[in-house]
C-alpha atoms as a PDB file:
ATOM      1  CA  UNK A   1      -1.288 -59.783 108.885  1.00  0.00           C
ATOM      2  CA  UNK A   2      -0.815 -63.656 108.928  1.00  0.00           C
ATOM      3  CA  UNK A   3       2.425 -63.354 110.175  1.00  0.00           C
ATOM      4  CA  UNK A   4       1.626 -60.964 112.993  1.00  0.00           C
ATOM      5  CA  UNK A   5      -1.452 -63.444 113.871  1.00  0.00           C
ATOM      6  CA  UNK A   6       1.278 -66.205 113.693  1.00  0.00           C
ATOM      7  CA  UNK A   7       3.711 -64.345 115.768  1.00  0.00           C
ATOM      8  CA  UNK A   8       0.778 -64.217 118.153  1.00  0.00           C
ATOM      9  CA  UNK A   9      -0.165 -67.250 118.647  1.00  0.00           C
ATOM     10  CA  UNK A  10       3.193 -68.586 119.048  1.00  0.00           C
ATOM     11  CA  UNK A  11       3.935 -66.194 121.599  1.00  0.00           C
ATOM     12  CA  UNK A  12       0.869 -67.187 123.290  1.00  0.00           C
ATOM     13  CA  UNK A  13       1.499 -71.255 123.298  1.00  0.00           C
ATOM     14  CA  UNK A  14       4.681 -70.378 125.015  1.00  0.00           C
ATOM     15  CA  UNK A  15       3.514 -68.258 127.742  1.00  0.00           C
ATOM     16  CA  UNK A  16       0.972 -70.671 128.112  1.00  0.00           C
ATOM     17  CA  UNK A  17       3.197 -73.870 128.246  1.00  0.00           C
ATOM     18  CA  UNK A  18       4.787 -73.633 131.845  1.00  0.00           C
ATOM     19  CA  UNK A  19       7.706 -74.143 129.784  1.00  0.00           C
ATOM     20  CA  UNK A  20       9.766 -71.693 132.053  1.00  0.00           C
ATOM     21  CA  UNK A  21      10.255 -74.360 134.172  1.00  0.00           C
ATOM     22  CA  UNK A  22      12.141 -72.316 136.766  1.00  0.00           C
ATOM     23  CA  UNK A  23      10.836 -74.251 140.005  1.00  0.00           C
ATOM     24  CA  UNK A  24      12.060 -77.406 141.359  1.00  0.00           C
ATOM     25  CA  UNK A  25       8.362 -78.927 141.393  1.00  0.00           C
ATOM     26  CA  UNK A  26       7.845 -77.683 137.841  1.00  0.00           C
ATOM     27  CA  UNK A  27      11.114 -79.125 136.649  1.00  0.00           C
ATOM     28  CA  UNK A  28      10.278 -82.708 138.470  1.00  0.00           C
ATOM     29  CA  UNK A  29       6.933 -82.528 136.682  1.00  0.00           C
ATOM     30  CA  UNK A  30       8.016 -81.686 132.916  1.00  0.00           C
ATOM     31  CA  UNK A  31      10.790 -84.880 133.713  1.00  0.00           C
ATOM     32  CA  UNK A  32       8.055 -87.001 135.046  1.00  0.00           C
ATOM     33  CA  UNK A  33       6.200 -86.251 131.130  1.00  0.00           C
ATOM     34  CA  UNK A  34       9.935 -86.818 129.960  1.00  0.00           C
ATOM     35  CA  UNK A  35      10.588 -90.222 131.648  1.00  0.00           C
ATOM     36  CA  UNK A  36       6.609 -91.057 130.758  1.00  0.00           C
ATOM     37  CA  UNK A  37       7.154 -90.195 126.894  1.00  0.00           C
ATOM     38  CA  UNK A  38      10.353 -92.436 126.859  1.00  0.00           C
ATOM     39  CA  UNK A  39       8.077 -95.412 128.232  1.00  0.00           C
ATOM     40  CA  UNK A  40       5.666 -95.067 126.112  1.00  0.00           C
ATOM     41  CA  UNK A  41       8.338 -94.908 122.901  1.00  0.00           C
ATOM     42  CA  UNK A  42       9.538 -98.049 124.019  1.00  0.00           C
ATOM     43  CA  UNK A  43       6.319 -99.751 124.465  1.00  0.00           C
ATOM     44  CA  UNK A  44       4.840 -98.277 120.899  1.00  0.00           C
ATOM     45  CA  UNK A  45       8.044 -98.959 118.992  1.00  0.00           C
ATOM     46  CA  UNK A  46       9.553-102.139 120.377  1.00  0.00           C
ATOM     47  CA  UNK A  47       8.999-103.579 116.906  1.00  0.00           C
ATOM     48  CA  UNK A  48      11.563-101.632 115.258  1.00  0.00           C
ATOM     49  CA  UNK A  49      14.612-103.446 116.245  1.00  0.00           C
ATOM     50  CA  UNK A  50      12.551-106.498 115.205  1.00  0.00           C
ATOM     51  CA  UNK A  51      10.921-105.301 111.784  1.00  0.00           C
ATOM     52  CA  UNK A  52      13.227-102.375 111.032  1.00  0.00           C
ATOM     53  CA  UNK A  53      11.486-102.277 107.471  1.00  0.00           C
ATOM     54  CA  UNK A  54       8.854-101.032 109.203  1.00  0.00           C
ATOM     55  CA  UNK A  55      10.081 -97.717 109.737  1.00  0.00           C
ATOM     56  CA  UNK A  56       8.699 -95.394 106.979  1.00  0.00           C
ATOM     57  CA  UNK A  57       8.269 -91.740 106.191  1.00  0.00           C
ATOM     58  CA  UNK A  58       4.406 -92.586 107.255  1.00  0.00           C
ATOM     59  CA  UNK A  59       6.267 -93.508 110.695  1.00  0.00           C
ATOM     60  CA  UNK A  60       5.253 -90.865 113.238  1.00  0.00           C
ATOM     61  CA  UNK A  61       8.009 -89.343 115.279  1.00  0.00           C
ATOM     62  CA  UNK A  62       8.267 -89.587 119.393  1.00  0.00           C
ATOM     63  CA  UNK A  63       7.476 -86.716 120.862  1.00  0.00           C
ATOM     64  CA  UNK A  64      10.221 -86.531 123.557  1.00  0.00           C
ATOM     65  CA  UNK A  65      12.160 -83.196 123.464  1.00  0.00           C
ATOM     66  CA  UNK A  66       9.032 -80.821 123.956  1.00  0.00           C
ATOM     67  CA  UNK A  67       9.761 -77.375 124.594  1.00  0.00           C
ATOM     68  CA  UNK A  68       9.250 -77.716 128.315  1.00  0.00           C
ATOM     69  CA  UNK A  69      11.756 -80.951 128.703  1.00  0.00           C
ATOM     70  CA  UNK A  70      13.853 -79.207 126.148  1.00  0.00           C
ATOM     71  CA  UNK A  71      14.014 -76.280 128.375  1.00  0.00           C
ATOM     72  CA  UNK A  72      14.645 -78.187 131.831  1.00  0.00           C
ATOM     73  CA  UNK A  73      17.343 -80.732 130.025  1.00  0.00           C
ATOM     74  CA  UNK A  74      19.314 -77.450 128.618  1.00  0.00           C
ATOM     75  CA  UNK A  75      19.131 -75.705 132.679  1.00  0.00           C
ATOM     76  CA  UNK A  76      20.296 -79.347 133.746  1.00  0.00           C
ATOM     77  CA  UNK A  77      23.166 -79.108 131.169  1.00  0.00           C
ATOM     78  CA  UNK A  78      24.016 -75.791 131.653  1.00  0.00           C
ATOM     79  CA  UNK A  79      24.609 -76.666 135.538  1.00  0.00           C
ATOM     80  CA  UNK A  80      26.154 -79.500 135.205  1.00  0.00           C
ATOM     81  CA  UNK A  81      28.604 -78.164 132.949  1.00  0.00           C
ATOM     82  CA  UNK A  82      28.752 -75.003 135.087  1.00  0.00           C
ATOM     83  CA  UNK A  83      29.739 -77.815 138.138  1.00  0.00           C
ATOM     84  CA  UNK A  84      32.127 -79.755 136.335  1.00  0.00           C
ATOM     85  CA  UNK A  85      35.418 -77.589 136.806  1.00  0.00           C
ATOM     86  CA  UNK A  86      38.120 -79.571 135.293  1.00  0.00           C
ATOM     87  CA  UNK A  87      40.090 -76.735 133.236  1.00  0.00           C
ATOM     88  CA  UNK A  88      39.854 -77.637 129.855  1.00  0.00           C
ATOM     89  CA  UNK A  89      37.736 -80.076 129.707  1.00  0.00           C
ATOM     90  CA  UNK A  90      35.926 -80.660 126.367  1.00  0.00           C
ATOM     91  CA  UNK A  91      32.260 -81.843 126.255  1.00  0.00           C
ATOM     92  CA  UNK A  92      30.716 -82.618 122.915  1.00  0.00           C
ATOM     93  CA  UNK A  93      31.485 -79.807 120.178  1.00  0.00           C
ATOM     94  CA  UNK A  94      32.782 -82.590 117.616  1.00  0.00           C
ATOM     95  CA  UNK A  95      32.603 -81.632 114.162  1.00  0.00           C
ATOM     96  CA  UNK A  96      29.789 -84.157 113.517  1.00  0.00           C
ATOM     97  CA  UNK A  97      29.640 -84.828 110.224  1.00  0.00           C
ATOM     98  CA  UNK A  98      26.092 -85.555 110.055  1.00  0.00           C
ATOM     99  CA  UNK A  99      23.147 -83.844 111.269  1.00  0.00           C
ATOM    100  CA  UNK A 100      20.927 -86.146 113.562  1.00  0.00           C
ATOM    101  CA  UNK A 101      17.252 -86.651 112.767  1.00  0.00           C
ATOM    102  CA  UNK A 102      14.535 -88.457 114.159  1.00  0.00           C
ATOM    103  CA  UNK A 103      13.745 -91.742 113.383  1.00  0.00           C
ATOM    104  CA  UNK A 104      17.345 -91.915 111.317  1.00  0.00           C
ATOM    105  CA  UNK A 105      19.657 -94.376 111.496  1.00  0.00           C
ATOM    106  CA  UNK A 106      22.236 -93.662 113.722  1.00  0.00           C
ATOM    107  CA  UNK A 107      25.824 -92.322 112.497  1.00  0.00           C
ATOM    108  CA  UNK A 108      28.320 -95.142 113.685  1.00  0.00           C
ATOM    109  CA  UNK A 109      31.118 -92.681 112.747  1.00  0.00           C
ATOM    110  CA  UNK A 110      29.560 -90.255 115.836  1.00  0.00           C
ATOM    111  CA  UNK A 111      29.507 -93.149 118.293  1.00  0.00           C
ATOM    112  CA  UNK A 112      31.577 -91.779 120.584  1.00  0.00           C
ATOM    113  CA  UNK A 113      31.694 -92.223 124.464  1.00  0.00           C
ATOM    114  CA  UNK A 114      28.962 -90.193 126.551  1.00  0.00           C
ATOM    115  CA  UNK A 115      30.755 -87.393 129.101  1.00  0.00           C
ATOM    116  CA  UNK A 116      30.512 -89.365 132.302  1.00  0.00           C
ATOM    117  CA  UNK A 117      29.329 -85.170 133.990  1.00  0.00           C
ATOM    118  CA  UNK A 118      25.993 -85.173 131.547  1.00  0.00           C
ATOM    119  CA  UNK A 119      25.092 -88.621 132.083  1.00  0.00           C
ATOM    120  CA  UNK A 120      25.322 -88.694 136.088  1.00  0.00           C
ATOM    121  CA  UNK A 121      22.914 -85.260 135.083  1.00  0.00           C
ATOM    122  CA  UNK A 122      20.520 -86.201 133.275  1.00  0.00           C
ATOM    123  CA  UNK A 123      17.632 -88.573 133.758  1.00  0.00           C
ATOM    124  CA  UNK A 124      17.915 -92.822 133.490  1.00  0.00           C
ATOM    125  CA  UNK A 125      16.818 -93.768 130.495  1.00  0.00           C
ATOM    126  CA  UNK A 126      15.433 -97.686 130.238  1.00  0.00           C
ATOM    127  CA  UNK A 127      18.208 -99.648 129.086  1.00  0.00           C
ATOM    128  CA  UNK A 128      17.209-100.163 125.333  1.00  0.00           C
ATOM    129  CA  UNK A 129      17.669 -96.611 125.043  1.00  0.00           C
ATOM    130  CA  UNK A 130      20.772 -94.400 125.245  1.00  0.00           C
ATOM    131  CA  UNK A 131      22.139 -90.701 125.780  1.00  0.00           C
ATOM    132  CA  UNK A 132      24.990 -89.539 122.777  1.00  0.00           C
ATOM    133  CA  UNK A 133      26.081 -86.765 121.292  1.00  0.00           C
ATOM    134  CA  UNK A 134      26.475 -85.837 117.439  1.00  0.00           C
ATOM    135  CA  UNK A 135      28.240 -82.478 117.230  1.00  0.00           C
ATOM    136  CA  UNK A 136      26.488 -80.077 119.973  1.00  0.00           C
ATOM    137  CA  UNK A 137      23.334 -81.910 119.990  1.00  0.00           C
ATOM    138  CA  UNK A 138      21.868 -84.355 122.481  1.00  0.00           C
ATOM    139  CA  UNK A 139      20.361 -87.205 120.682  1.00  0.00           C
ATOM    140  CA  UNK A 140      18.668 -90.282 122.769  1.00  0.00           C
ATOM    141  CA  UNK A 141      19.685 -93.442 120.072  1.00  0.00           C
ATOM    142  CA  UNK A 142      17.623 -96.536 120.602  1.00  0.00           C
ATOM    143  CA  UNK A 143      20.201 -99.215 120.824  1.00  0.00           C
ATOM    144  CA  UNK A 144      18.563-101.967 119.431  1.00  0.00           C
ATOM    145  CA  UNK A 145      16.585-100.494 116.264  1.00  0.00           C
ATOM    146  CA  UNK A 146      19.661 -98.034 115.506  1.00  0.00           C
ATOM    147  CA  UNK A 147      18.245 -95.408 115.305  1.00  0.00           C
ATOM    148  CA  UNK A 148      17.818 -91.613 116.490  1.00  0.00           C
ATOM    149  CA  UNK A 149      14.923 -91.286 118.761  1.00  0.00           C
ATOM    150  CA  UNK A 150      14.885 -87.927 120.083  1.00  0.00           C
ATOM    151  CA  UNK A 151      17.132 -84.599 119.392  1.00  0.00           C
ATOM    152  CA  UNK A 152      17.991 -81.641 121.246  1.00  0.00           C
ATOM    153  CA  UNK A 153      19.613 -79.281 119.156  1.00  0.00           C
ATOM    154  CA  UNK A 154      22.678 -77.217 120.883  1.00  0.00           C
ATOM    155  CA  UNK A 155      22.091 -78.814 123.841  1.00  0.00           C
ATOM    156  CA  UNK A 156      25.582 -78.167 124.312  1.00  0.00           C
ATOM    157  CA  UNK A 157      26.668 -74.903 122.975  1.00  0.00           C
ATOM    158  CA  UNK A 158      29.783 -73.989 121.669  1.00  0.00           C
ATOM    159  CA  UNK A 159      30.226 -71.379 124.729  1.00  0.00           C
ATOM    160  CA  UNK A 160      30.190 -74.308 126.703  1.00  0.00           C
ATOM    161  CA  UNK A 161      32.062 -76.735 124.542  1.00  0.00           C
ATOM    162  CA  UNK A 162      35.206 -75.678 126.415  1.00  0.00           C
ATOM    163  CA  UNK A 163      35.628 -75.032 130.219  1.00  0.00           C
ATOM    164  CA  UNK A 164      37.874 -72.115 130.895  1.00  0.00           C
END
């Protein structure tokens, strides 16, 4: 019964989201709460490349990739990948050998040069901040503190790791 009432209610929050994101207004709007969660990361946690001992488990993490940006960013992937038609061309899929996490320190063995194709894609970020990849995820590092700010798991999924 719980799980059923679970079930529910998750089914629910989604359709009640706007998470489908599947106009061009709608998709402007859930990147305008993108670009405005970034801001507002970088204005709460501009101490962290200052006091980096700060950072705890008590630390509460950004809420960036929400299901609706998570949504639009993986459509804006998917089509940019779907544009870029270089045969062959490989686009994240390294065998990362760690799994990113949010407020973690970054993996300097993962940082690896951004495909030029997703970051002409995807929204500016201010400049403290950065797009990377570690294995098929998305990950937005925070240059300064060194750490992980944001993940999007599989935003780039094997069947798209290599153009045909």
């Amino acid at each position: 019964m719980k799980k059923t009432i679970a079930i529910g209610l998750i089914g629910l929050a989604l359709g009640s989201t706007g998470a489908a994101a599947q106009t061009p207004v709608e998709q402007v709007r859930i990147l305008r709460d993108f670009e405005q969660s970034v801001v507002e990361y970088t204005e709460r946690h501009h101490c962290l490349d200052m006091f980096p001992e700060a950072l705890n488990a008590a630390t509460p993490a950004p809420k960036i990739f929400t299901l609706p940006v998570a949504m639009v960013f993986r459509q804006v992937i998917a089509q940019a990948l779907a544009d870029h038609d270089r045969e062959g061309a490989a686009i994240g899929g390294m065998n990362a050998t760690h799994r990113a996490a949010v407020l973690q320190p970054f993996p300097t063995n993962e940082l690896v040069e951004f495909p030029t194709v997703l970051r002409d894609a995807l929204p500016t970020l201010p400049g403290a901040l950065e797009y990377r990849l570690v294995g098929n995820d998305l990950v937005i590092r925070d240059k300064d503190a060194d750490i992980i700010v944001g993940v999007l798991r599989d935003a780039v999924g094997n069947q798209t790791t290599v153009r045909r």
